[in-house]
PDB file of N, CA and C in Angstrom:
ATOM      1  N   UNK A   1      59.207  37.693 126.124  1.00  0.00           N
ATOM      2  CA  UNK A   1      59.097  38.351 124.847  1.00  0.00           C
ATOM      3  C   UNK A   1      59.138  39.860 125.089  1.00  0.00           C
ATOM      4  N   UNK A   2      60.233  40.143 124.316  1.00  0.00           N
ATOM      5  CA  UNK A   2      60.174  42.037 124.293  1.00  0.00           C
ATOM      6  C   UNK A   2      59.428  42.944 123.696  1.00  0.00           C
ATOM      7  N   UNK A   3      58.513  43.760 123.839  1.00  0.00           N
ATOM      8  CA  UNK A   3      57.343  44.402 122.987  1.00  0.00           C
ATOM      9  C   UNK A   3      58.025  45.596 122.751  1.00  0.00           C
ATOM     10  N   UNK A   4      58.019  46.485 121.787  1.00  0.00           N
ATOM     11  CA  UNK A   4      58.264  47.685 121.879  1.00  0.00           C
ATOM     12  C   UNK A   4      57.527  48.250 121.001  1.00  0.00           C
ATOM     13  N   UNK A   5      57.323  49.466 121.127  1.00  0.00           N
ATOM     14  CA  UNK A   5      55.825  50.496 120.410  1.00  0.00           C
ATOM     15  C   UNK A   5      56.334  51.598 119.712  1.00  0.00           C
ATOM     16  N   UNK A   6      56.672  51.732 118.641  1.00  0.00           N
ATOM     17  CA  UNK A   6      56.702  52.985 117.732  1.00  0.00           C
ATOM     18  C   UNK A   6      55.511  54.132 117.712  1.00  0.00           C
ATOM     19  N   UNK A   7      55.882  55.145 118.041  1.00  0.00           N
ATOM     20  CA  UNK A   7      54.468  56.161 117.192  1.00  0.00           C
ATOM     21  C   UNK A   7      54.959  57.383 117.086  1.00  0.00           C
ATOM     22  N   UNK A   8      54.260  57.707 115.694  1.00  0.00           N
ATOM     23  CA  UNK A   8      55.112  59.263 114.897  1.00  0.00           C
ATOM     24  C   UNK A   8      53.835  59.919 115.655  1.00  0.00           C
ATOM     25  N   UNK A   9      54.342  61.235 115.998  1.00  0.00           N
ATOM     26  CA  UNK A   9      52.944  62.126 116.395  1.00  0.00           C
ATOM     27  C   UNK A   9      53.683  63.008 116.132  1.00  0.00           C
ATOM     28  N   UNK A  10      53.417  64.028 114.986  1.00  0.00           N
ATOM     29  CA  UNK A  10      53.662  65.741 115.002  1.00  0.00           C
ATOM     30  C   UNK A  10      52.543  66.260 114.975  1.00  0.00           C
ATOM     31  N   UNK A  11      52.100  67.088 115.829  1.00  0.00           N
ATOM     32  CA  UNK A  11      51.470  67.988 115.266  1.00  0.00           C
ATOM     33  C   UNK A  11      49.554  67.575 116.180  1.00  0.00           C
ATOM     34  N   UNK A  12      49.982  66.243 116.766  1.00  0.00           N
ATOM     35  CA  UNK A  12      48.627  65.788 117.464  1.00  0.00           C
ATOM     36  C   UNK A  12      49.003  65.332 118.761  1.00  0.00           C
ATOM     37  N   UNK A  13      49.568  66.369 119.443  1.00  0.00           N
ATOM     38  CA  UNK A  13      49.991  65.752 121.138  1.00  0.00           C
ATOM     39  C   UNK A  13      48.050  65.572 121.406  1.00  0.00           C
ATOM     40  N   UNK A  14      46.929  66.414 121.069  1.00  0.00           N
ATOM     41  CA  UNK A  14      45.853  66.314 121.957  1.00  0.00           C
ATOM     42  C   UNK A  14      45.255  65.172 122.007  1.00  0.00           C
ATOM     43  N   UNK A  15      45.697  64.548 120.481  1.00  0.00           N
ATOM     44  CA  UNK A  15      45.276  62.886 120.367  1.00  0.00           C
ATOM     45  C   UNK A  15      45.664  61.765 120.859  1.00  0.00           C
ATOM     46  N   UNK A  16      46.987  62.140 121.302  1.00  0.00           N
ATOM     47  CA  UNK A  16      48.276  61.453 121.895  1.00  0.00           C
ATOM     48  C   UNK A  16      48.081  61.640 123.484  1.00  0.00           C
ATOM     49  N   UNK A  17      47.760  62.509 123.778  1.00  0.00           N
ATOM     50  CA  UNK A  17      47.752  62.618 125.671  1.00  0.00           C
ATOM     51  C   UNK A  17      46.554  61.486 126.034  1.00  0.00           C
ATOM     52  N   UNK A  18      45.451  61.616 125.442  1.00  0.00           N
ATOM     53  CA  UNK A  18      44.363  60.066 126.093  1.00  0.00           C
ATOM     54  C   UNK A  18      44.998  58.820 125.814  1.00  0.00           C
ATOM     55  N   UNK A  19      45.747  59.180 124.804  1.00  0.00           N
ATOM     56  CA  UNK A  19      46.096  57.431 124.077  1.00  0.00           C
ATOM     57  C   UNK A  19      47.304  56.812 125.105  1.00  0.00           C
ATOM     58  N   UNK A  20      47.891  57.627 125.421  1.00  0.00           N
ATOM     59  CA  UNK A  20      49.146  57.193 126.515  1.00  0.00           C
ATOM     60  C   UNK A  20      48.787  56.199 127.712  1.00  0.00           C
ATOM     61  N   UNK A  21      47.634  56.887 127.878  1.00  0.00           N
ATOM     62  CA  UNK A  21      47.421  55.882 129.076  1.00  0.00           C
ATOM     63  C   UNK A  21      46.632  55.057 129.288  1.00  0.00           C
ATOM     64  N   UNK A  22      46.506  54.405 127.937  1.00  0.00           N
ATOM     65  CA  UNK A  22      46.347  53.247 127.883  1.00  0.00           C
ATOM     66  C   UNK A  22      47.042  52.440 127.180  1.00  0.00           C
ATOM     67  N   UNK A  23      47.913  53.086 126.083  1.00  0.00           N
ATOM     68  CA  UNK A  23      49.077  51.595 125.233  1.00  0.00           C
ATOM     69  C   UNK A  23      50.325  51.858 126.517  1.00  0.00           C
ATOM     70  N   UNK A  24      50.799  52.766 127.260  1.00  0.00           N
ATOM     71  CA  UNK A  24      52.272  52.704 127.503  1.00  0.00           C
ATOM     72  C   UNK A  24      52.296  51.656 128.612  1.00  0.00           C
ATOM     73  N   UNK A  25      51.252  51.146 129.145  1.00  0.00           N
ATOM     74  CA  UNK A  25      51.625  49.922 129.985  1.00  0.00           C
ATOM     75  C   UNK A  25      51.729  48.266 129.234  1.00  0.00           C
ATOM     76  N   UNK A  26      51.731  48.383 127.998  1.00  0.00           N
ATOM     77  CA  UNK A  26      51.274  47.343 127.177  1.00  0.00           C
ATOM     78  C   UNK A  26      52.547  46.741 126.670  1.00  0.00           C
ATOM     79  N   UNK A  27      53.235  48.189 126.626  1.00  0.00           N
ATOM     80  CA  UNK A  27      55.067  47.411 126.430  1.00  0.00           C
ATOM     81  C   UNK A  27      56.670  47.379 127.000  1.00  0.00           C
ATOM     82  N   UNK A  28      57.333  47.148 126.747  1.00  0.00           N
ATOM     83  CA  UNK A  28      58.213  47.444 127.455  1.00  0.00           C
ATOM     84  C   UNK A  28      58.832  48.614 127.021  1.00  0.00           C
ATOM     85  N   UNK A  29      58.893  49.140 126.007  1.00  0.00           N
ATOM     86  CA  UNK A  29      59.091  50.884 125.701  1.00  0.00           C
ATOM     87  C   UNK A  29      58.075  51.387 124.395  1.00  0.00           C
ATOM     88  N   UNK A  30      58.154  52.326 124.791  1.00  0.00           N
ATOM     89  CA  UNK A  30      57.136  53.313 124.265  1.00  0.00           C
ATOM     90  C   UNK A  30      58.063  54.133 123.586  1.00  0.00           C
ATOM     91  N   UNK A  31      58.890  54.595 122.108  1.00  0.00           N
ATOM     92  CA  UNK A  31      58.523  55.700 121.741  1.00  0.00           C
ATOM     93  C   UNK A  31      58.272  56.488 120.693  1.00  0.00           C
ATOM     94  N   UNK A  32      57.983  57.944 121.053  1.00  0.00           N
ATOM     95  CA  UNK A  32      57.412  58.428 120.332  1.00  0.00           C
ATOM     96  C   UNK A  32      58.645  59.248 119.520  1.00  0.00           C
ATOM     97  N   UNK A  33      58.000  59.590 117.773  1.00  0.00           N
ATOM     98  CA  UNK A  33      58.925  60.329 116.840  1.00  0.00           C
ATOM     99  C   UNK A  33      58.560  61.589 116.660  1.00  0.00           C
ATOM    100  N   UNK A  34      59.335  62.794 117.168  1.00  0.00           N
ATOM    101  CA  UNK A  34      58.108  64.028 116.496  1.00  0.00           C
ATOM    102  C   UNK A  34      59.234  65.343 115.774  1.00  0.00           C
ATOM    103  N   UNK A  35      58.780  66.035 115.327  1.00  0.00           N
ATOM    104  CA  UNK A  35      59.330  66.740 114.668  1.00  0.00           C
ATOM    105  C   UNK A  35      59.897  68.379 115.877  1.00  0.00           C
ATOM    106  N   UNK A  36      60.959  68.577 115.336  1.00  0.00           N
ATOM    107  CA  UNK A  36      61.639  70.173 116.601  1.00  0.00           C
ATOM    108  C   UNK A  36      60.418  70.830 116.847  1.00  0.00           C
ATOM    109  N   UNK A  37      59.559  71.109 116.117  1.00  0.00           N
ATOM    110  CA  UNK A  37      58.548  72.315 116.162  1.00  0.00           C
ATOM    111  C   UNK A  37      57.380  71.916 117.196  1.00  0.00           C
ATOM    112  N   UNK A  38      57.338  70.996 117.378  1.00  0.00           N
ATOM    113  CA  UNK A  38      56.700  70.096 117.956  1.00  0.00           C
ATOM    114  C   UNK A  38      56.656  69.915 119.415  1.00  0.00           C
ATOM    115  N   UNK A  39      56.114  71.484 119.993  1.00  0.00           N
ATOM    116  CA  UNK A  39      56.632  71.457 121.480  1.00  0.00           C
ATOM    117  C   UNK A  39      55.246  70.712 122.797  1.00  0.00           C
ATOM    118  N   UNK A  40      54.466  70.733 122.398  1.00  0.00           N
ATOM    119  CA  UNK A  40      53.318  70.029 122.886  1.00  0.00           C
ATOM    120  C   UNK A  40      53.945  68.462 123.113  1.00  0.00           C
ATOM    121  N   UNK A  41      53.863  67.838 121.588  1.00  0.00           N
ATOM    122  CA  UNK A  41      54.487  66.619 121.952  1.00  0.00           C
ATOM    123  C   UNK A  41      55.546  65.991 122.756  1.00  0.00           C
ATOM    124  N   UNK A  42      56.698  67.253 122.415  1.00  0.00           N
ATOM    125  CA  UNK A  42      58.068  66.580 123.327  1.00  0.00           C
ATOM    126  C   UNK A  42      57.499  66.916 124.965  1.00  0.00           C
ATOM    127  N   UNK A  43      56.796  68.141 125.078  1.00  0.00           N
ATOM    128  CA  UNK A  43      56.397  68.803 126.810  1.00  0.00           C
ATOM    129  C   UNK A  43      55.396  67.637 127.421  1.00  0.00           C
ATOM    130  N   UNK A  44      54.578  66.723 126.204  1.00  0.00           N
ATOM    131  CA  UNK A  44      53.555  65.944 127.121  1.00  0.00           C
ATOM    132  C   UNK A  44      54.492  64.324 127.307  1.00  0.00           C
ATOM    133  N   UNK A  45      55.702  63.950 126.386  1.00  0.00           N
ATOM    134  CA  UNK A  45      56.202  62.714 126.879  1.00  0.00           C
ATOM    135  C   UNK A  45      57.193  62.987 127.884  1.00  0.00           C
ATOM    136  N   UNK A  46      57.900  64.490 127.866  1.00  0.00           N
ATOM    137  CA  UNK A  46      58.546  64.272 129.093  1.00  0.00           C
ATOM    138  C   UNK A  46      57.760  64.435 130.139  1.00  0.00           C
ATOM    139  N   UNK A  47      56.469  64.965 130.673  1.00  0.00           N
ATOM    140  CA  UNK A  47      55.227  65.177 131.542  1.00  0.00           C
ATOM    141  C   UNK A  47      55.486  63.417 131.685  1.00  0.00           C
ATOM    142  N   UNK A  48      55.120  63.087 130.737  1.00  0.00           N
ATOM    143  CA  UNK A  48      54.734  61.156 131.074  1.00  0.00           C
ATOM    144  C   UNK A  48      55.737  60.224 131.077  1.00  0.00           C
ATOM    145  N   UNK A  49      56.951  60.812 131.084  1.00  0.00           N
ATOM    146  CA  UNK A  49      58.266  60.247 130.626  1.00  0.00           C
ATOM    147  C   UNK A  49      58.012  58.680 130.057  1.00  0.00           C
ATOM    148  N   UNK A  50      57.867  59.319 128.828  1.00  0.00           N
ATOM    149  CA  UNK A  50      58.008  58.308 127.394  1.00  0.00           C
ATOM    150  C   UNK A  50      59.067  58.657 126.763  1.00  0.00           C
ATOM    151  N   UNK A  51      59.990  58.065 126.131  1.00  0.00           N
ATOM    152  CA  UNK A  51      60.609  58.433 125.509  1.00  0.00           C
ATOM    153  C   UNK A  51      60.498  58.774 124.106  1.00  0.00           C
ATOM    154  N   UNK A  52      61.422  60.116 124.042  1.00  0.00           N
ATOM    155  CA  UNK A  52      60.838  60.714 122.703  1.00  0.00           C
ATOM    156  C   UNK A  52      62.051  61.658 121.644  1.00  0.00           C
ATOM    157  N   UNK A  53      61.934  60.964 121.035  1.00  0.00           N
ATOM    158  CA  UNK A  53      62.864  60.940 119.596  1.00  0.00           C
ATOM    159  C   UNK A  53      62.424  62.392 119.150  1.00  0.00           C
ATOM    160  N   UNK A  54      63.236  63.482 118.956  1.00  0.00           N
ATOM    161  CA  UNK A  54      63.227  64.781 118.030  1.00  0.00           C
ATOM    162  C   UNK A  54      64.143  64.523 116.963  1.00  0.00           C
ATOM    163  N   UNK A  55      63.335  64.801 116.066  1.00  0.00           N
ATOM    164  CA  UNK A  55      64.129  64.985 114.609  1.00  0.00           C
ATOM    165  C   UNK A  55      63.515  65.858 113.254  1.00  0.00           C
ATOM    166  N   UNK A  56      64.590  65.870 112.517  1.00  0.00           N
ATOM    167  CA  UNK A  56      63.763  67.271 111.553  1.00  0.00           C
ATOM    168  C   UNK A  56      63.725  66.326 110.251  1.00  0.00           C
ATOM    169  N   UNK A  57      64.078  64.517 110.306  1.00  0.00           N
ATOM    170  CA  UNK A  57      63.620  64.353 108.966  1.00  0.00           C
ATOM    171  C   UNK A  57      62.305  63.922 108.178  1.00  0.00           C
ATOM    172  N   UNK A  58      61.379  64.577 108.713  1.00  0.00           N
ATOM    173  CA  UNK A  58      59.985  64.345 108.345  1.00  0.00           C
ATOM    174  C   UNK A  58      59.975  65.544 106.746  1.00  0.00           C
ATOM    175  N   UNK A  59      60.995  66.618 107.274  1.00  0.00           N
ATOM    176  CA  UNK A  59      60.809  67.455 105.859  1.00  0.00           C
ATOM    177  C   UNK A  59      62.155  67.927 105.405  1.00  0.00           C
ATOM    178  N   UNK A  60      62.704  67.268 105.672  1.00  0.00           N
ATOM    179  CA  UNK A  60      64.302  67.478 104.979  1.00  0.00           C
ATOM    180  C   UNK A  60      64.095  67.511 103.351  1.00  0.00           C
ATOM    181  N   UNK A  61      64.866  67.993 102.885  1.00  0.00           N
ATOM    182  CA  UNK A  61      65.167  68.018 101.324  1.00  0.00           C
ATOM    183  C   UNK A  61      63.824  68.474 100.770  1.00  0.00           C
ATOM    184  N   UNK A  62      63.035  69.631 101.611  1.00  0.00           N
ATOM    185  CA  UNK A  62      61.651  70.106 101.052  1.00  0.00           C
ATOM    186  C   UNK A  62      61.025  69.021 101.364  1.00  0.00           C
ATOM    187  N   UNK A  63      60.947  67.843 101.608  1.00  0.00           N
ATOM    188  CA  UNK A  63      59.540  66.980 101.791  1.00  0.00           C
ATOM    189  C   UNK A  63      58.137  67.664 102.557  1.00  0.00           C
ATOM    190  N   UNK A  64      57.212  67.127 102.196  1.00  0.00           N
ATOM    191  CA  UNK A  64      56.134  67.895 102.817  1.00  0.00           C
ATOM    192  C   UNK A  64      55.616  67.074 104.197  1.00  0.00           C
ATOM    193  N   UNK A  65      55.985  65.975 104.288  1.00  0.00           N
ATOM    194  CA  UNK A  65      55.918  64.944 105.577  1.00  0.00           C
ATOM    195  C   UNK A  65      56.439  63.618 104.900  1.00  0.00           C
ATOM    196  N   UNK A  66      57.133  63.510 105.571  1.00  0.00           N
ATOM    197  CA  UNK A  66      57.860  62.173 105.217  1.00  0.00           C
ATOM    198  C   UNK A  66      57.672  61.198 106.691  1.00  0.00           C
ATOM    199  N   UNK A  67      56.529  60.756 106.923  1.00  0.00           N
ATOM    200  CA  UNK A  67      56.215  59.887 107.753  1.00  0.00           C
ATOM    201  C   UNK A  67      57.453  58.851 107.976  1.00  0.00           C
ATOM    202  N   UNK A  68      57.539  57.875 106.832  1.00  0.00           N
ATOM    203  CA  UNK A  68      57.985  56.950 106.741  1.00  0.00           C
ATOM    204  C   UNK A  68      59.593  56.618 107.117  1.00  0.00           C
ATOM    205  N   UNK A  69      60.446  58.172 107.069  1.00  0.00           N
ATOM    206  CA  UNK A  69      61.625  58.702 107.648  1.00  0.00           C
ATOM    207  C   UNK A  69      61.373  58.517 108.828  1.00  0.00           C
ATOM    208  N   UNK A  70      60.502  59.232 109.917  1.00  0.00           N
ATOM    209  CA  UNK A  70      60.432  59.100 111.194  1.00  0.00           C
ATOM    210  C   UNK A  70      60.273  58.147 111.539  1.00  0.00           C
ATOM    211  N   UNK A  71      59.301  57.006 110.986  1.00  0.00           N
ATOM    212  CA  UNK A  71      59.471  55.642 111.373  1.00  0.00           C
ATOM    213  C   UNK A  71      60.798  54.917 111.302  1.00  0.00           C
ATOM    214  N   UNK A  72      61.886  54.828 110.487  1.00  0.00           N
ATOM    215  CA  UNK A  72      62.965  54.714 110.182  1.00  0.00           C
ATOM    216  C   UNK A  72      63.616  55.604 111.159  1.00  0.00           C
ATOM    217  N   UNK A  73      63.331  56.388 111.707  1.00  0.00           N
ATOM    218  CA  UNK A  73      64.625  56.935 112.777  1.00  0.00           C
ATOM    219  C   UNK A  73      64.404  56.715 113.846  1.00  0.00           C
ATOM    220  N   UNK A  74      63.320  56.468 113.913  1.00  0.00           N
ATOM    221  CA  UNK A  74      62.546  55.488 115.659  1.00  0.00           C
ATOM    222  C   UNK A  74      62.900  54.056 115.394  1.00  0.00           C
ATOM    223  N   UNK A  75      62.978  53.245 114.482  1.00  0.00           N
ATOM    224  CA  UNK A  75      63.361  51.908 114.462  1.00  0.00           C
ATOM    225  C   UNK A  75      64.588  51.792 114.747  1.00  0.00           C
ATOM    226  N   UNK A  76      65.510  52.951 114.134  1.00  0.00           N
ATOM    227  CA  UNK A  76      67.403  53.101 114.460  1.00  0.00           C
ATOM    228  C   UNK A  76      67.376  52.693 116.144  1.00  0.00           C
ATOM    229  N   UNK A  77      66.548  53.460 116.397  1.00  0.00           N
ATOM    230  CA  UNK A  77      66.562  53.678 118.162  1.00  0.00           C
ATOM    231  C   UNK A  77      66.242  52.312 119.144  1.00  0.00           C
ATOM    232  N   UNK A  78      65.240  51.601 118.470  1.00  0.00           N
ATOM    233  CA  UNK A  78      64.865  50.702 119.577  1.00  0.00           C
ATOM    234  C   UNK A  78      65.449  49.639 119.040  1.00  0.00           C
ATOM    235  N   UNK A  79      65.444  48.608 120.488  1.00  0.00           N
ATOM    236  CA  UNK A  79      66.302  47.857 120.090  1.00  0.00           C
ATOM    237  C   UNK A  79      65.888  46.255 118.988  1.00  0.00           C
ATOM    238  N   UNK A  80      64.586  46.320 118.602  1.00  0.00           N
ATOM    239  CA  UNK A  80      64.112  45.217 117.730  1.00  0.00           C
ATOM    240  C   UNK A  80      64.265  44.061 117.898  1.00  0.00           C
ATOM    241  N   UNK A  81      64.255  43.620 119.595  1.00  0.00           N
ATOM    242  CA  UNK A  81      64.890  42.246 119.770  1.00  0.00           C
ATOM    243  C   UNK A  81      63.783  41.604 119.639  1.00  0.00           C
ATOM    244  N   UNK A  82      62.541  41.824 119.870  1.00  0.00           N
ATOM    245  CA  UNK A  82      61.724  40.502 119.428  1.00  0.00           C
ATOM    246  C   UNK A  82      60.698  41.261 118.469  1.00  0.00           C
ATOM    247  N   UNK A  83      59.650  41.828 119.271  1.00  0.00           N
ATOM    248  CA  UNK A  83      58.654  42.740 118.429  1.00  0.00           C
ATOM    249  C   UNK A  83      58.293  44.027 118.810  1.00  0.00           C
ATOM    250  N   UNK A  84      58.213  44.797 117.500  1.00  0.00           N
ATOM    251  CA  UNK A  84      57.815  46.070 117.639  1.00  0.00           C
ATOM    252  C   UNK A  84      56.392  46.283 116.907  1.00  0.00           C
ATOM    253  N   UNK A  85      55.748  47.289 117.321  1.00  0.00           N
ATOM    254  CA  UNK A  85      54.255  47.789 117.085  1.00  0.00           C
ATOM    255  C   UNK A  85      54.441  48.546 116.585  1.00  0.00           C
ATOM    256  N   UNK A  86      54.148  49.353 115.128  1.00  0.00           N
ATOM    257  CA  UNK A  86      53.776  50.770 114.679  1.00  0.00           C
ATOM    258  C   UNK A  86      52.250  51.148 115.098  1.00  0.00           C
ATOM    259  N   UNK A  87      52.378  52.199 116.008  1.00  0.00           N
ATOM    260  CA  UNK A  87      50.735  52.686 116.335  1.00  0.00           C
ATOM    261  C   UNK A  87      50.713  54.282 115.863  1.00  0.00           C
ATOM    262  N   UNK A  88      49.626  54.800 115.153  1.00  0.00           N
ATOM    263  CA  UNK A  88      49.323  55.890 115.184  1.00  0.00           C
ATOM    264  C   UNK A  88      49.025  56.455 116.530  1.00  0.00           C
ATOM    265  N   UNK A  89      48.818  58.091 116.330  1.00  0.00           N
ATOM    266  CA  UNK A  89      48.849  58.584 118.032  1.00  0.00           C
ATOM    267  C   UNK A  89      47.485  58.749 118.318  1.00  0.00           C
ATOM    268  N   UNK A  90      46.757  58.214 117.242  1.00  0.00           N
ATOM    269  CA  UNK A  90      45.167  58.484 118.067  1.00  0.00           C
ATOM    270  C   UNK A  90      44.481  56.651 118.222  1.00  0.00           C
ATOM    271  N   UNK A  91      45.808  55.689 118.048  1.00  0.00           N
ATOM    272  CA  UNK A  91      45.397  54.354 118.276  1.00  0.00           C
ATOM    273  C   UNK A  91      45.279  53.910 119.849  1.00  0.00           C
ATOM    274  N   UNK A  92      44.481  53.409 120.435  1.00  0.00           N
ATOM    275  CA  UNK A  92      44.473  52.812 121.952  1.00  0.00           C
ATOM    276  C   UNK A  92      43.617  51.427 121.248  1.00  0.00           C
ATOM    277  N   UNK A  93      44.704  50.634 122.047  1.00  0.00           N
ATOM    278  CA  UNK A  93      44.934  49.110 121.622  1.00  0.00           C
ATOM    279  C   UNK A  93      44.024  48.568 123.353  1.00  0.00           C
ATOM    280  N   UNK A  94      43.417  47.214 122.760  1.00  0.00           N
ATOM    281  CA  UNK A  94      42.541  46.760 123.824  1.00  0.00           C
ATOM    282  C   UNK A  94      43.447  46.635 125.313  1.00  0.00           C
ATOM    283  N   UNK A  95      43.125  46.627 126.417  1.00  0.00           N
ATOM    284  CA  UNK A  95      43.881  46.276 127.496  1.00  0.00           C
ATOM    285  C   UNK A  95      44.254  44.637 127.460  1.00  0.00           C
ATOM    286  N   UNK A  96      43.919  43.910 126.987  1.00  0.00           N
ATOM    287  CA  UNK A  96      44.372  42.964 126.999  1.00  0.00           C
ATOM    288  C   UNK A  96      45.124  42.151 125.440  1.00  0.00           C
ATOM    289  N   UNK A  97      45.907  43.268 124.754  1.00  0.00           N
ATOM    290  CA  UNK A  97      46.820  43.499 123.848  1.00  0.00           C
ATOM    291  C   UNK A  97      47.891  42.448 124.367  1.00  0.00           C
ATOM    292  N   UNK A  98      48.816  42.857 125.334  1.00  0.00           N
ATOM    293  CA  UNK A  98      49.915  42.334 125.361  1.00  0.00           C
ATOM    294  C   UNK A  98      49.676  40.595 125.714  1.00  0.00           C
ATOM    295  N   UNK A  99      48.833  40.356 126.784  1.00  0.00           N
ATOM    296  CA  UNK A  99      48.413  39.007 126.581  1.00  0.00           C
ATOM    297  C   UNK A  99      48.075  38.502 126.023  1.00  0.00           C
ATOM    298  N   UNK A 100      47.530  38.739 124.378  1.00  0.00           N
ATOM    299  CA  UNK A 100      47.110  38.365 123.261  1.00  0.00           C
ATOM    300  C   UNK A 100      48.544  37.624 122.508  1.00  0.00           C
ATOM    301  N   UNK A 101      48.827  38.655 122.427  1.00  0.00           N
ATOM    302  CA  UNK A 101      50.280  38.749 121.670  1.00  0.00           C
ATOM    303  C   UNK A 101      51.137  37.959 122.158  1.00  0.00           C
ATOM    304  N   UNK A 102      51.318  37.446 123.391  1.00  0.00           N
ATOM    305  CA  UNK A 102      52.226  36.514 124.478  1.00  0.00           C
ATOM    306  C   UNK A 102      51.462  35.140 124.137  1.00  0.00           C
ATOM    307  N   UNK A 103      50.531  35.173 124.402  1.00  0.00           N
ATOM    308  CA  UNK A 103      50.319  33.863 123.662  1.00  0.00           C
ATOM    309  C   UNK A 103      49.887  33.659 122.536  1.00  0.00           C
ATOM    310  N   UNK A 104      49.870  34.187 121.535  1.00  0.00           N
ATOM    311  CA  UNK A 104      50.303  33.502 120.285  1.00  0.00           C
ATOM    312  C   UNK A 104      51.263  33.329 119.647  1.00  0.00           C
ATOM    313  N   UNK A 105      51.170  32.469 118.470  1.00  0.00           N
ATOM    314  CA  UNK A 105      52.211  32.033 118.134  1.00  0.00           C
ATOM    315  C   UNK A 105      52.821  32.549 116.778  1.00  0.00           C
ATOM    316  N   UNK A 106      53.657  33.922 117.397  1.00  0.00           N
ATOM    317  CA  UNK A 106      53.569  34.774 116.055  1.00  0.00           C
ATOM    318  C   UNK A 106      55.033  34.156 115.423  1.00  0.00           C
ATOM    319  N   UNK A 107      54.933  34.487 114.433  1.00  0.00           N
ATOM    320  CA  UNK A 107      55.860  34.227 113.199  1.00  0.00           C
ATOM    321  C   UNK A 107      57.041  35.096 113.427  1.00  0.00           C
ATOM    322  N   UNK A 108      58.046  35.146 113.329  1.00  0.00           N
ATOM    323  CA  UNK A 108      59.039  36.315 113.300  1.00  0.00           C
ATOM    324  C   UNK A 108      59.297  36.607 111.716  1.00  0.00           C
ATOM    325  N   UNK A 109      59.011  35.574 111.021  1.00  0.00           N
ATOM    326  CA  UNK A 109      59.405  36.217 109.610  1.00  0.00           C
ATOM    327  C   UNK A 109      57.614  36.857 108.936  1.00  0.00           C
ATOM    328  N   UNK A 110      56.966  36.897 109.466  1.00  0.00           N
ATOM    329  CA  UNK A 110      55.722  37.578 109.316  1.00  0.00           C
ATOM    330  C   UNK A 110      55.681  39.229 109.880  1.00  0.00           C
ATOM    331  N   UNK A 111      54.868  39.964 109.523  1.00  0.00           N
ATOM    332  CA  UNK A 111      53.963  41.141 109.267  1.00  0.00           C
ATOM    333  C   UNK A 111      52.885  41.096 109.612  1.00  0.00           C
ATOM    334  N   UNK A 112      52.183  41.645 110.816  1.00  0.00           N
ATOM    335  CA  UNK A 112      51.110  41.461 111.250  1.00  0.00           C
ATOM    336  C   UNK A 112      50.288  42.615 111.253  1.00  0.00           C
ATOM    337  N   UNK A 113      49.107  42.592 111.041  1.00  0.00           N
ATOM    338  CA  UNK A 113      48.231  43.800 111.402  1.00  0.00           C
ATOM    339  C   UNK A 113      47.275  43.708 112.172  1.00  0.00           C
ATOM    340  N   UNK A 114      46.166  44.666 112.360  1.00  0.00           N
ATOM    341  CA  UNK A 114      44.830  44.559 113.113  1.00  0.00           C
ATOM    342  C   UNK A 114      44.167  45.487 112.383  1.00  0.00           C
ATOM    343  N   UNK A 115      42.605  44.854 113.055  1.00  0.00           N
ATOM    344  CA  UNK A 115      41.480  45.757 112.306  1.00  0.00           C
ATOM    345  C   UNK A 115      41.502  46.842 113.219  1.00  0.00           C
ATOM    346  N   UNK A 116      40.727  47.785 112.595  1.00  0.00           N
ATOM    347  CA  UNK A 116      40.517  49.172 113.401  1.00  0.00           C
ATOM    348  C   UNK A 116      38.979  49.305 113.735  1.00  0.00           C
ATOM    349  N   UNK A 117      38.721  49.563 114.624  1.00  0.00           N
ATOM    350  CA  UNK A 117      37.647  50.431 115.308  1.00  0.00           C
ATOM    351  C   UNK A 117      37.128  51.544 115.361  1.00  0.00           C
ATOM    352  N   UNK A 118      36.923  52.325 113.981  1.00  0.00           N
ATOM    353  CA  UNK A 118      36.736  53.710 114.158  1.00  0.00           C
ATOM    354  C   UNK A 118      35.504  54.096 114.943  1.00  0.00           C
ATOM    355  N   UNK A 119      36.006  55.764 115.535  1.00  0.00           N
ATOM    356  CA  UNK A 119      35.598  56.277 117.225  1.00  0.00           C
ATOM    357  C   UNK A 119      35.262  57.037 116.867  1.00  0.00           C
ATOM    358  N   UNK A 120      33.813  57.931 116.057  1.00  0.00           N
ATOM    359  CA  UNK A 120      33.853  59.363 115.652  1.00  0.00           C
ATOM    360  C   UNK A 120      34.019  60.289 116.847  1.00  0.00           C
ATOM    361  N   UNK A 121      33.846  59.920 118.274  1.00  0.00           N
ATOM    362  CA  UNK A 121      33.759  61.377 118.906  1.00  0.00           C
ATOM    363  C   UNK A 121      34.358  60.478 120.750  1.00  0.00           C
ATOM    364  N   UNK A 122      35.010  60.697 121.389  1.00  0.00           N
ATOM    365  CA  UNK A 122      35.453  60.877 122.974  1.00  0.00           C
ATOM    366  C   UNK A 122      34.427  60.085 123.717  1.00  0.00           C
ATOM    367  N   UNK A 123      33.087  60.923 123.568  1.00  0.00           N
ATOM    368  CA  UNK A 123      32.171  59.951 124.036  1.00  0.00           C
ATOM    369  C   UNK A 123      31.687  58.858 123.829  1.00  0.00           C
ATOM    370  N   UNK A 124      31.260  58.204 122.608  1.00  0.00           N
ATOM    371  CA  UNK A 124      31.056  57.565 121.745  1.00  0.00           C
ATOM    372  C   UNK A 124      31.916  56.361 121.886  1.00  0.00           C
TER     373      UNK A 124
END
């Protein structure tokens, strides 16, 4: 089974540098969507060589963030052969994610989610 991991990050490489190292072993590609201005982000996935999508349509035509574009131009990219993950850049998924997911018995015509764990603080 092919895993692949979407995540938009503009503007939060600092949230994104802890989170790397723990989802990017979880799939078989990792990447990330971020906007030109966005030099932290593109400087920390090539540092970690993730691959990483630049594009300016998060605010094309005046939009004020158009998330949902960048997700759409990261999906163009990968190849969708079995499953893909949308993760935010401050999400770190359990270490034992991908073996979860391998054995069950997911649906392909399904939509899946998970609960969240909110983390107020690093230490914590």
């Amino acid at each position: 089974m092919k895993i692949e991991a979407l995540t938009v990050c503009v503007n939060y490489a600092d949230f994104l540098a802890p989170v790397l190292a723990f989802n990017q072993k979880l799939f078989d590609r990792l990447l990330v969507v971020t906007a030109p201005a966005d030099k932290a982000t593109q400087e920390l996935c090539a540092r970690e060589k993730i691959d990483c999508l630049v594009t300016d349509t998060f605010y094309r035509n005046g939009k004020r963030f158009a998330k949902s574009a960048g997700i759409n131009d990261g999906l163009a990219k990968l190849s969708c052969a079995d499953w893909v993950c949308l993760l935010d850049s401050d999400i770190v998924l359990p270490p034992q994610t991908r073996q979860v997911l391998e054995r069950a018995e997911l649906d392909p015509q399904c939509l899946y989610g998970i609960d969240r764990l909110m983390c107020p603080s690093w230490e914590a």
